[in-house]
PDB file of N, CA and C in Angstrom:
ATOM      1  N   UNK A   1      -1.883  13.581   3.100  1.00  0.00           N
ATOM      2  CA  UNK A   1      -1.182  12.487   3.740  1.00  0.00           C
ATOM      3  C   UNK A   1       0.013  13.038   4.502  1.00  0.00           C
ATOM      4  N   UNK A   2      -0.273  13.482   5.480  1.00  0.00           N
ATOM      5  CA  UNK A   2       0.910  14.323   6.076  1.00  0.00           C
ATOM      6  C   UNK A   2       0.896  13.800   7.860  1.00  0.00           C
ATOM      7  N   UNK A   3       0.122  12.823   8.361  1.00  0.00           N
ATOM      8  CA  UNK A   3       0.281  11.998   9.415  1.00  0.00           C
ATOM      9  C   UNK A   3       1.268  11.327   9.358  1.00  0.00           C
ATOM     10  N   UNK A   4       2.404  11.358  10.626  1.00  0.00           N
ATOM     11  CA  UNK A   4       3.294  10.060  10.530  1.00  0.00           C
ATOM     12  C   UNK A   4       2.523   8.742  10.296  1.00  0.00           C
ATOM     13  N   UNK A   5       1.829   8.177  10.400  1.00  0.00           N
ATOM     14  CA  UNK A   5       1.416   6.881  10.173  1.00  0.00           C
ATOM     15  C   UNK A   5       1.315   6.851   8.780  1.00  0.00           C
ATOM     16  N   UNK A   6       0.293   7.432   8.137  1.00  0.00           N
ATOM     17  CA  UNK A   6       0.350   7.346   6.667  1.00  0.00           C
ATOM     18  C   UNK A   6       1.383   7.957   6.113  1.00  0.00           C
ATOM     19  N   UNK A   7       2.588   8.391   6.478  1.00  0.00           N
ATOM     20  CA  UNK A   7       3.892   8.420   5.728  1.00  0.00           C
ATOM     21  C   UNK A   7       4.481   7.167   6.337  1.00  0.00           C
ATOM     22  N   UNK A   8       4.496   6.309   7.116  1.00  0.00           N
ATOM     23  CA  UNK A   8       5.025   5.292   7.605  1.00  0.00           C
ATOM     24  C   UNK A   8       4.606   4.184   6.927  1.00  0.00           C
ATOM     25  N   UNK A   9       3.205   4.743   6.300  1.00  0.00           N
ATOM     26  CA  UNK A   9       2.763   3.376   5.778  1.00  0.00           C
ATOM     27  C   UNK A   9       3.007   3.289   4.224  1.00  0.00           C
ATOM     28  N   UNK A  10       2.917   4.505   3.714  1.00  0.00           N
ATOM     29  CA  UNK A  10       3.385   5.116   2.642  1.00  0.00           C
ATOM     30  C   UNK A  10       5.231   4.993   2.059  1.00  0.00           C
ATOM     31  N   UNK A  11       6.288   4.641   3.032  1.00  0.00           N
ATOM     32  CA  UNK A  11       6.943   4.196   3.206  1.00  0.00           C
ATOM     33  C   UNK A  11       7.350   2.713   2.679  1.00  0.00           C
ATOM     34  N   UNK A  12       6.708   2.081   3.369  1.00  0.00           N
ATOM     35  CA  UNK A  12       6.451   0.389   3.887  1.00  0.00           C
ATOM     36  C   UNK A  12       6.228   0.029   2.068  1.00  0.00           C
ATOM     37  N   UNK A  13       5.148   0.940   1.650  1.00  0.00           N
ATOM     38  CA  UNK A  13       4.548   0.408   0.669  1.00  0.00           C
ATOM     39  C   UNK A  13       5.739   0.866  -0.687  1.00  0.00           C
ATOM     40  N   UNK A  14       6.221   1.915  -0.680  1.00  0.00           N
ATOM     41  CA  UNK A  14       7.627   2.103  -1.756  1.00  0.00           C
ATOM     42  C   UNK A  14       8.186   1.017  -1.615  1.00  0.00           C
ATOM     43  N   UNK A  15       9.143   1.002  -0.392  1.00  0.00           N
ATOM     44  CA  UNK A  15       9.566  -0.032   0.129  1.00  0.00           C
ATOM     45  C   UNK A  15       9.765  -1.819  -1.096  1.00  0.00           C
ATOM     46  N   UNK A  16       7.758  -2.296  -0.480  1.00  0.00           N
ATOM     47  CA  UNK A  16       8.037  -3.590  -0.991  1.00  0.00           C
ATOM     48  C   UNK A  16       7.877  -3.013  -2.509  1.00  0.00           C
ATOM     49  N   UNK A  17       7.043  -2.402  -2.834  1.00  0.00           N
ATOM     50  CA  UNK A  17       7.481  -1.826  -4.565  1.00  0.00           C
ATOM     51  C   UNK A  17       8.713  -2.466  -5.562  1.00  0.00           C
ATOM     52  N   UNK A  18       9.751  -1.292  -4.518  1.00  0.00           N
ATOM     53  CA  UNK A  18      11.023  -1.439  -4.899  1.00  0.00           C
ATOM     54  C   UNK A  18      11.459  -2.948  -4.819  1.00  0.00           C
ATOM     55  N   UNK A  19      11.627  -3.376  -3.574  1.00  0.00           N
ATOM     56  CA  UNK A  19      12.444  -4.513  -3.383  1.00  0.00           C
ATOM     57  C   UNK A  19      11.702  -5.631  -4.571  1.00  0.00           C
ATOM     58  N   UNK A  20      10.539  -5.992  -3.874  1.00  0.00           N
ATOM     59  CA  UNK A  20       9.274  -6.823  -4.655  1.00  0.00           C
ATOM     60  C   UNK A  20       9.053  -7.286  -5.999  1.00  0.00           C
ATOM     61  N   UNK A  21       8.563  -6.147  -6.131  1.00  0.00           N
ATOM     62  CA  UNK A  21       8.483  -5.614  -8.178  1.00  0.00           C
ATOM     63  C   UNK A  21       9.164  -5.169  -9.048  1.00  0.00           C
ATOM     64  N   UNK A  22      10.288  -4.830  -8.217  1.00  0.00           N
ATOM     65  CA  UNK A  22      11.625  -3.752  -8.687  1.00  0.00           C
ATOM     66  C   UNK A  22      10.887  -2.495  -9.820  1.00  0.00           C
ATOM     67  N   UNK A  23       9.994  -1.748  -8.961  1.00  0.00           N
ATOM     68  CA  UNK A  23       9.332  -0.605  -9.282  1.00  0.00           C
ATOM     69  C   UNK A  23      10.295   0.455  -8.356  1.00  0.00           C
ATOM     70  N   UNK A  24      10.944   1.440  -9.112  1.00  0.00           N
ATOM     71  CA  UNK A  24      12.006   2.653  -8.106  1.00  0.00           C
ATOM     72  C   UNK A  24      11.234   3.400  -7.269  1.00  0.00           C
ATOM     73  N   UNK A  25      11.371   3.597  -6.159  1.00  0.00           N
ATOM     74  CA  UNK A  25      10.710   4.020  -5.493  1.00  0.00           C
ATOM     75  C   UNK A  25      10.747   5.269  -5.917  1.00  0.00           C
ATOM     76  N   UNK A  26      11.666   5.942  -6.398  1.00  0.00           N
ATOM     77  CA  UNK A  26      12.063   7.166  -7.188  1.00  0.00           C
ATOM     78  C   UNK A  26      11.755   7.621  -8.317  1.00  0.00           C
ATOM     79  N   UNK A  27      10.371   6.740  -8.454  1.00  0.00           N
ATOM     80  CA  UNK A  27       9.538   7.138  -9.777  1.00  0.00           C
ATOM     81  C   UNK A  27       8.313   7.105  -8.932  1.00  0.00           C
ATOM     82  N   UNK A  28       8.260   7.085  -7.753  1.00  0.00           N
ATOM     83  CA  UNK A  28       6.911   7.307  -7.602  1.00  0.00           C
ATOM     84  C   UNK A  28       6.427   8.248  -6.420  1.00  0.00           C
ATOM     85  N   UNK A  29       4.794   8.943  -6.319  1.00  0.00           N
ATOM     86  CA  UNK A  29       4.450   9.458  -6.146  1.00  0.00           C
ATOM     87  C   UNK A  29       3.258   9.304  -5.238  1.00  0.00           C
ATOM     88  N   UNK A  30       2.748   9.715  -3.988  1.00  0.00           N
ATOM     89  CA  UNK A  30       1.615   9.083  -3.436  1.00  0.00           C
ATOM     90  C   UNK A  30       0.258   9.671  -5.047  1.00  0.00           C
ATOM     91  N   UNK A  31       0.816  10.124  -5.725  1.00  0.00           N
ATOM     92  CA  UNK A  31      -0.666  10.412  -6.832  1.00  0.00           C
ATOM     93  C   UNK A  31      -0.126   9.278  -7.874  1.00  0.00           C
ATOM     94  N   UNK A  32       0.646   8.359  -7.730  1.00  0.00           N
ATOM     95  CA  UNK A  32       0.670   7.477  -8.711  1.00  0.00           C
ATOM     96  C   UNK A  32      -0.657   6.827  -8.455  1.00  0.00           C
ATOM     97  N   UNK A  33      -0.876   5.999  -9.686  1.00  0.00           N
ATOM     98  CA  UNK A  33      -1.811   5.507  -9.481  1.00  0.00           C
ATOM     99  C   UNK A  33      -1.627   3.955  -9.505  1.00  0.00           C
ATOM    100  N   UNK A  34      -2.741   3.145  -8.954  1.00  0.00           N
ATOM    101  CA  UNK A  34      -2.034   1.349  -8.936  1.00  0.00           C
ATOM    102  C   UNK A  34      -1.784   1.045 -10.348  1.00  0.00           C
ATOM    103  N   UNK A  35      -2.690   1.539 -11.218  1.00  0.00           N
ATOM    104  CA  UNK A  35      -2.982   1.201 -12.559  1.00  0.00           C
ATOM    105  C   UNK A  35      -1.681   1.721 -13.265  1.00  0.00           C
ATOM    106  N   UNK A  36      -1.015   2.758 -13.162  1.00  0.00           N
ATOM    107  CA  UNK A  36       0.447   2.742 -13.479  1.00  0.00           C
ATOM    108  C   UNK A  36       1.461   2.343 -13.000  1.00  0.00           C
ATOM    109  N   UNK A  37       1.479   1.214 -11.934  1.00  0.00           N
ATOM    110  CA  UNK A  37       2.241   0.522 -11.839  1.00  0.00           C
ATOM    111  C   UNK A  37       3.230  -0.787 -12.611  1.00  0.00           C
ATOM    112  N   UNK A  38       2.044  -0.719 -13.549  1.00  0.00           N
ATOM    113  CA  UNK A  38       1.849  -1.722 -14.379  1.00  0.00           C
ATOM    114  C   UNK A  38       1.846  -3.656 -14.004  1.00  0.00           C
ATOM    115  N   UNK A  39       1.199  -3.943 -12.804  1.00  0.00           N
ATOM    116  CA  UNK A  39       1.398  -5.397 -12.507  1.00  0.00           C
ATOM    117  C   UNK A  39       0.212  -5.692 -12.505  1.00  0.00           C
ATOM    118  N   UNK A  40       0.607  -6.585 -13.233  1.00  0.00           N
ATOM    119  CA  UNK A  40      -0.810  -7.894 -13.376  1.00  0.00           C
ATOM    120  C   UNK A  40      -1.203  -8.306 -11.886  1.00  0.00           C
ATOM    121  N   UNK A  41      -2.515  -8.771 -12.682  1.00  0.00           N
ATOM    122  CA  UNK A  41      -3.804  -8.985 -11.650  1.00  0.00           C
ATOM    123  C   UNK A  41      -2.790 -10.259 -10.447  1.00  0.00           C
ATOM    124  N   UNK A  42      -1.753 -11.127 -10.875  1.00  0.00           N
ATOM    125  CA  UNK A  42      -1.332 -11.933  -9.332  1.00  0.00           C
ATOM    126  C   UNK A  42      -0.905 -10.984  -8.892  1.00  0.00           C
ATOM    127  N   UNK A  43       0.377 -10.157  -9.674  1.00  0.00           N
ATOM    128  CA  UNK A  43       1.229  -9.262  -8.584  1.00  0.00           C
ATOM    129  C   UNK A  43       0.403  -8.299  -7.769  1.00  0.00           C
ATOM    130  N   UNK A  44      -0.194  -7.674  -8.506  1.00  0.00           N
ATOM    131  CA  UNK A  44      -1.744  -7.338  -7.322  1.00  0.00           C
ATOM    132  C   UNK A  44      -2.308  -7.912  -5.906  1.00  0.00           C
ATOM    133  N   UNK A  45      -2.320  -9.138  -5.969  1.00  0.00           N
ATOM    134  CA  UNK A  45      -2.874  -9.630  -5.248  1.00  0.00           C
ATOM    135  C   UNK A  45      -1.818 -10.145  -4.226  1.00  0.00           C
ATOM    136  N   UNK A  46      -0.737 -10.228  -4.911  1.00  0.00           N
ATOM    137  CA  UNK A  46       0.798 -10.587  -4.278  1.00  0.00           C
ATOM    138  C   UNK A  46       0.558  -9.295  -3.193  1.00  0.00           C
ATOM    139  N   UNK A  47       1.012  -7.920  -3.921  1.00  0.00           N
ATOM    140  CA  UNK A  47       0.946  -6.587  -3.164  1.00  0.00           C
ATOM    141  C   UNK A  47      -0.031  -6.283  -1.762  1.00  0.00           C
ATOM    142  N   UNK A  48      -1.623  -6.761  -1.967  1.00  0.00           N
ATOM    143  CA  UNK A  48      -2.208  -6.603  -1.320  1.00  0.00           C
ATOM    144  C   UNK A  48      -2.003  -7.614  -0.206  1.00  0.00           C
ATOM    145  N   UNK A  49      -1.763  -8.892  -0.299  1.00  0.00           N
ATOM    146  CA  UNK A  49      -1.382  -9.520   0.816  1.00  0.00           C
ATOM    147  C   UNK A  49      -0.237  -9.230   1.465  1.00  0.00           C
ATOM    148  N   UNK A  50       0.880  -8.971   0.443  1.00  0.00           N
ATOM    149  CA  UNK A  50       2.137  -8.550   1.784  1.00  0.00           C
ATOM    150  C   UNK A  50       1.776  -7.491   2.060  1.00  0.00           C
ATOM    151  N   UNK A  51       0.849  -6.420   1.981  1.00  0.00           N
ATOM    152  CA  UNK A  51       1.107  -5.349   2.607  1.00  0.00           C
ATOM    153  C   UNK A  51      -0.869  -5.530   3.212  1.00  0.00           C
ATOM    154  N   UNK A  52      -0.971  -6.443   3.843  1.00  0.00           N
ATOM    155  CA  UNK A  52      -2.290  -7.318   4.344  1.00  0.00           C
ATOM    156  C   UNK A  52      -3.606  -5.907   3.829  1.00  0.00           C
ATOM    157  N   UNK A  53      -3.497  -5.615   2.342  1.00  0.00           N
ATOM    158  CA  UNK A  53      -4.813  -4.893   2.117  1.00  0.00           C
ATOM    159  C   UNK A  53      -5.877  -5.346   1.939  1.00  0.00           C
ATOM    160  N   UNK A  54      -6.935  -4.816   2.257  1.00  0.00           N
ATOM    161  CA  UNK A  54      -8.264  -5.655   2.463  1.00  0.00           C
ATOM    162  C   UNK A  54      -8.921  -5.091   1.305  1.00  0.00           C
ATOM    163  N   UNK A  55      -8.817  -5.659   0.132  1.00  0.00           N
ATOM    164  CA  UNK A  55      -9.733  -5.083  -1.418  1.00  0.00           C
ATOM    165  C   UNK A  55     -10.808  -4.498  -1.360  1.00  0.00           C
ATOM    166  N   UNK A  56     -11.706  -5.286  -0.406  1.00  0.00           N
ATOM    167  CA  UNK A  56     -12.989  -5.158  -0.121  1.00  0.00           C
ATOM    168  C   UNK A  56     -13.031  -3.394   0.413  1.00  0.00           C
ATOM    169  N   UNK A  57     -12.327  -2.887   0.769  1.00  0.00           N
ATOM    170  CA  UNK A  57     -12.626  -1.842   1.222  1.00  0.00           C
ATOM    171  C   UNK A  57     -12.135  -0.763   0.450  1.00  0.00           C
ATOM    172  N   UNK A  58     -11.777  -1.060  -0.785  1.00  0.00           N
ATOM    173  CA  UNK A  58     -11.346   0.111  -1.835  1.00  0.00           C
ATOM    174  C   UNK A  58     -12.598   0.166  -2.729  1.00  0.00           C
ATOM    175  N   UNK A  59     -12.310   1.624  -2.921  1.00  0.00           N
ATOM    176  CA  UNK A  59     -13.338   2.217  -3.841  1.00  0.00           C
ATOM    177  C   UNK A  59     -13.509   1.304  -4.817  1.00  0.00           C
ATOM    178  N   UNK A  60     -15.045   0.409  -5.146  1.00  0.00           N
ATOM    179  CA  UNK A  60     -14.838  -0.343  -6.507  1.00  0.00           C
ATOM    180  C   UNK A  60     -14.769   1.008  -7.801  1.00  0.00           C
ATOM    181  N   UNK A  61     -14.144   0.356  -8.842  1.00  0.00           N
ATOM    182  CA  UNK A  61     -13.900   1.010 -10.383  1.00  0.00           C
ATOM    183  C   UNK A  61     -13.312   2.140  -9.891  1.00  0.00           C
ATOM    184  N   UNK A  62     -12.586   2.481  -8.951  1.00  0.00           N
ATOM    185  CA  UNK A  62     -11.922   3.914  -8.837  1.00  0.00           C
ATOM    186  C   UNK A  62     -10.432   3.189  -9.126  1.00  0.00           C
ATOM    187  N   UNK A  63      -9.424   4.384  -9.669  1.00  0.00           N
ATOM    188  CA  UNK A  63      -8.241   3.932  -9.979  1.00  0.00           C
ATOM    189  C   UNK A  63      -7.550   4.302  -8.538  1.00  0.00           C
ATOM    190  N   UNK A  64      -7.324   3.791  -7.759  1.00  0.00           N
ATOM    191  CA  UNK A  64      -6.803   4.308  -6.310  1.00  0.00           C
ATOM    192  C   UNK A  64      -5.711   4.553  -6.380  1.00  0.00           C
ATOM    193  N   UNK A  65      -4.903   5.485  -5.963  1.00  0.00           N
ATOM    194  CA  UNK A  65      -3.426   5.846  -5.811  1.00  0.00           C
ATOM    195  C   UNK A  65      -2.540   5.678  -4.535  1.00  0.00           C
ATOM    196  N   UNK A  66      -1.631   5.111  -5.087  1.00  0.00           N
ATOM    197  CA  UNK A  66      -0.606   5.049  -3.831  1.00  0.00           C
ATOM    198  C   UNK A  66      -0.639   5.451  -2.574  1.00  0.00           C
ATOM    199  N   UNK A  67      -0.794   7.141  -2.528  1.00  0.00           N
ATOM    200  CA  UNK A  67      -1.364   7.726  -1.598  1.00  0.00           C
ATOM    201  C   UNK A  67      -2.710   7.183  -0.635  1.00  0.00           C
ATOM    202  N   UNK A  68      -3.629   6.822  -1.384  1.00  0.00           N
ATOM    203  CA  UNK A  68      -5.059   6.182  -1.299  1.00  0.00           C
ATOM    204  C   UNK A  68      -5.174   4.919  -0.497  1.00  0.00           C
ATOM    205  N   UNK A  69      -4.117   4.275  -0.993  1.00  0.00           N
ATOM    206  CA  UNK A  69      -3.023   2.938  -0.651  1.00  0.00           C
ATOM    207  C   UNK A  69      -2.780   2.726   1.113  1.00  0.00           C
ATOM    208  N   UNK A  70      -1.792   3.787   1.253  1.00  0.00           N
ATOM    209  CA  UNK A  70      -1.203   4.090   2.498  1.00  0.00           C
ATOM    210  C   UNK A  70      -2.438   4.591   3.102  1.00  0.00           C
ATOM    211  N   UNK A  71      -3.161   5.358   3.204  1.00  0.00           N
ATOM    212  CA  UNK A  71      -4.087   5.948   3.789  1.00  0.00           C
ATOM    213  C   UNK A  71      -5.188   4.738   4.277  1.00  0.00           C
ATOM    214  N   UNK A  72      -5.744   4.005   3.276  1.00  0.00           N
ATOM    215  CA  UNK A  72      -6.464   2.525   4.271  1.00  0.00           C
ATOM    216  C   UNK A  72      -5.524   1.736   4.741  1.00  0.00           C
ATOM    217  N   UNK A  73      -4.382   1.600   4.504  1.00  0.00           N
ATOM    218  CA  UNK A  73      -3.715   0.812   5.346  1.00  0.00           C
ATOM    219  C   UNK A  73      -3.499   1.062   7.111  1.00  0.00           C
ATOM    220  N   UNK A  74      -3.190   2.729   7.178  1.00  0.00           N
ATOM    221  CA  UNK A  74      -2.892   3.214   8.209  1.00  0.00           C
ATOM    222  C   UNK A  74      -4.687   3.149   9.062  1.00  0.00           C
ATOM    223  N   UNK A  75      -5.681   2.879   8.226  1.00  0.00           N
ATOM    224  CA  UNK A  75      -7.072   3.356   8.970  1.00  0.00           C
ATOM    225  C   UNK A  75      -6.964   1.821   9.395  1.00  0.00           C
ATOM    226  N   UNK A  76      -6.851   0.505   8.898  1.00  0.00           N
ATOM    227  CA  UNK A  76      -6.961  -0.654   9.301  1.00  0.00           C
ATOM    228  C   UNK A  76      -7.028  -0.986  10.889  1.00  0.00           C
ATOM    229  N   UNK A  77      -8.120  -1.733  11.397  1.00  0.00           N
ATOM    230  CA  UNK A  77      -7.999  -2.310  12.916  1.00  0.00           C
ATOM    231  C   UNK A  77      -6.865  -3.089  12.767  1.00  0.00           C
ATOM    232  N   UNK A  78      -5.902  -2.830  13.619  1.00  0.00           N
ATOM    233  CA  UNK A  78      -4.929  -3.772  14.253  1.00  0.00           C
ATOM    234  C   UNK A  78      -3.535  -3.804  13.023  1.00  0.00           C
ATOM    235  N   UNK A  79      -3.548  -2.986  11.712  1.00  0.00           N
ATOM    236  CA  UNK A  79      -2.256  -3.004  11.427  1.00  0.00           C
ATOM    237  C   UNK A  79      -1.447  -2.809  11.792  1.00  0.00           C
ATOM    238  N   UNK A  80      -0.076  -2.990  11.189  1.00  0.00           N
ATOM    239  CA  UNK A  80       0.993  -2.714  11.944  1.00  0.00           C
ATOM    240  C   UNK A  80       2.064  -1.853  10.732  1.00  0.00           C
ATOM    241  N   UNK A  81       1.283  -1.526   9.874  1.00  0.00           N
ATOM    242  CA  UNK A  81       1.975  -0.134   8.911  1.00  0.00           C
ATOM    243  C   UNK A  81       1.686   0.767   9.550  1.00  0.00           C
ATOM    244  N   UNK A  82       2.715   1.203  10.299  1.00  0.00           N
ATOM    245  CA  UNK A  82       2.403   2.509  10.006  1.00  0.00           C
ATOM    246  C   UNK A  82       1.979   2.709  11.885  1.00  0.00           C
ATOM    247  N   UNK A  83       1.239   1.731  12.404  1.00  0.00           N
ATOM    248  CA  UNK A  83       0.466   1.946  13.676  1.00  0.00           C
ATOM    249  C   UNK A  83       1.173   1.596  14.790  1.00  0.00           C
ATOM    250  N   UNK A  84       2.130   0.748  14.874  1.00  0.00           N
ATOM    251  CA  UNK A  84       2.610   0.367  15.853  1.00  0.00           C
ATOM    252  C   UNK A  84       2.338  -0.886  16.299  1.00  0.00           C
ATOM    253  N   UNK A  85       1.394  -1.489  16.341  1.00  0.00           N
ATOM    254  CA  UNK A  85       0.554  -2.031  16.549  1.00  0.00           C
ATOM    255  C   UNK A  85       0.759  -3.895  15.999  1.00  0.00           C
ATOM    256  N   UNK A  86       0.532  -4.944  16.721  1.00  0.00           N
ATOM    257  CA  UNK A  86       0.809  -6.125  15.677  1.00  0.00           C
ATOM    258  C   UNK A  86      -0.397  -6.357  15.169  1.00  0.00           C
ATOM    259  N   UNK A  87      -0.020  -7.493  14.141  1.00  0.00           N
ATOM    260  CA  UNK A  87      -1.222  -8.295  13.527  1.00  0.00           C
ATOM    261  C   UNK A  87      -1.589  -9.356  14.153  1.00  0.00           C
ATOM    262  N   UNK A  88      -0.811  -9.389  15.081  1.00  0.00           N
ATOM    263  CA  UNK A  88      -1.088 -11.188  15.379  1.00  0.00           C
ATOM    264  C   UNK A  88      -1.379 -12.264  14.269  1.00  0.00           C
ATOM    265  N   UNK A  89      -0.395 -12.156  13.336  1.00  0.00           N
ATOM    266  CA  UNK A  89       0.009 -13.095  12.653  1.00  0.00           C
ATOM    267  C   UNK A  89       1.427 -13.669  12.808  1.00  0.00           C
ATOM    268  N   UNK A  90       1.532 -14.766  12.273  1.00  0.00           N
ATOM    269  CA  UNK A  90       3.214 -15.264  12.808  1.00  0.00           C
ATOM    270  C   UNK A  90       3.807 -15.167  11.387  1.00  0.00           C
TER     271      UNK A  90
END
């Protein structure tokens, strides 16, 4: 993960962590994993919408990591982690 975009997006995603969940961004690692984050299945789903992740496209039964995280975010058509790019959402 050494593209500005996926450190941009990788960023974004400490970011709402911290503010969000009040998870330190300073405990974490792109090899953290979601599953040590420790948030229940809403805050999950909380996470994936503010940071517009599309579930459907993560490895099913894999424990995906942070790193893993940022990396489909930055591949996404038309995000704007990381890409520049809007969503055309309001």
């Amino acid at each position: 993960m050494t593209q500005p975009m996926a450190e941009a997006a990788y960023a974004r995603l400490l970011e709402v962590l911290d503010e969000r969940f009040e998870i330190p961004a300073a405990s974490l690692t792109p090899q953290t994993s979601v599953t040590e984050l420790g948030l229940d299945s809403m805050e999950l789903v909380e996470l994936a919408v503010i940071m517009e992740i599309d579930v459907d496209r993560l490895p099913a039964g894999a424990d995906v990591t942070l790193g893993g995280l940022a990396d489909e975010l930055r591949a996404l058509p038309g995000s704007a982690h990381g890409t520049g790019r809007a969503t055309g959402t309001a």
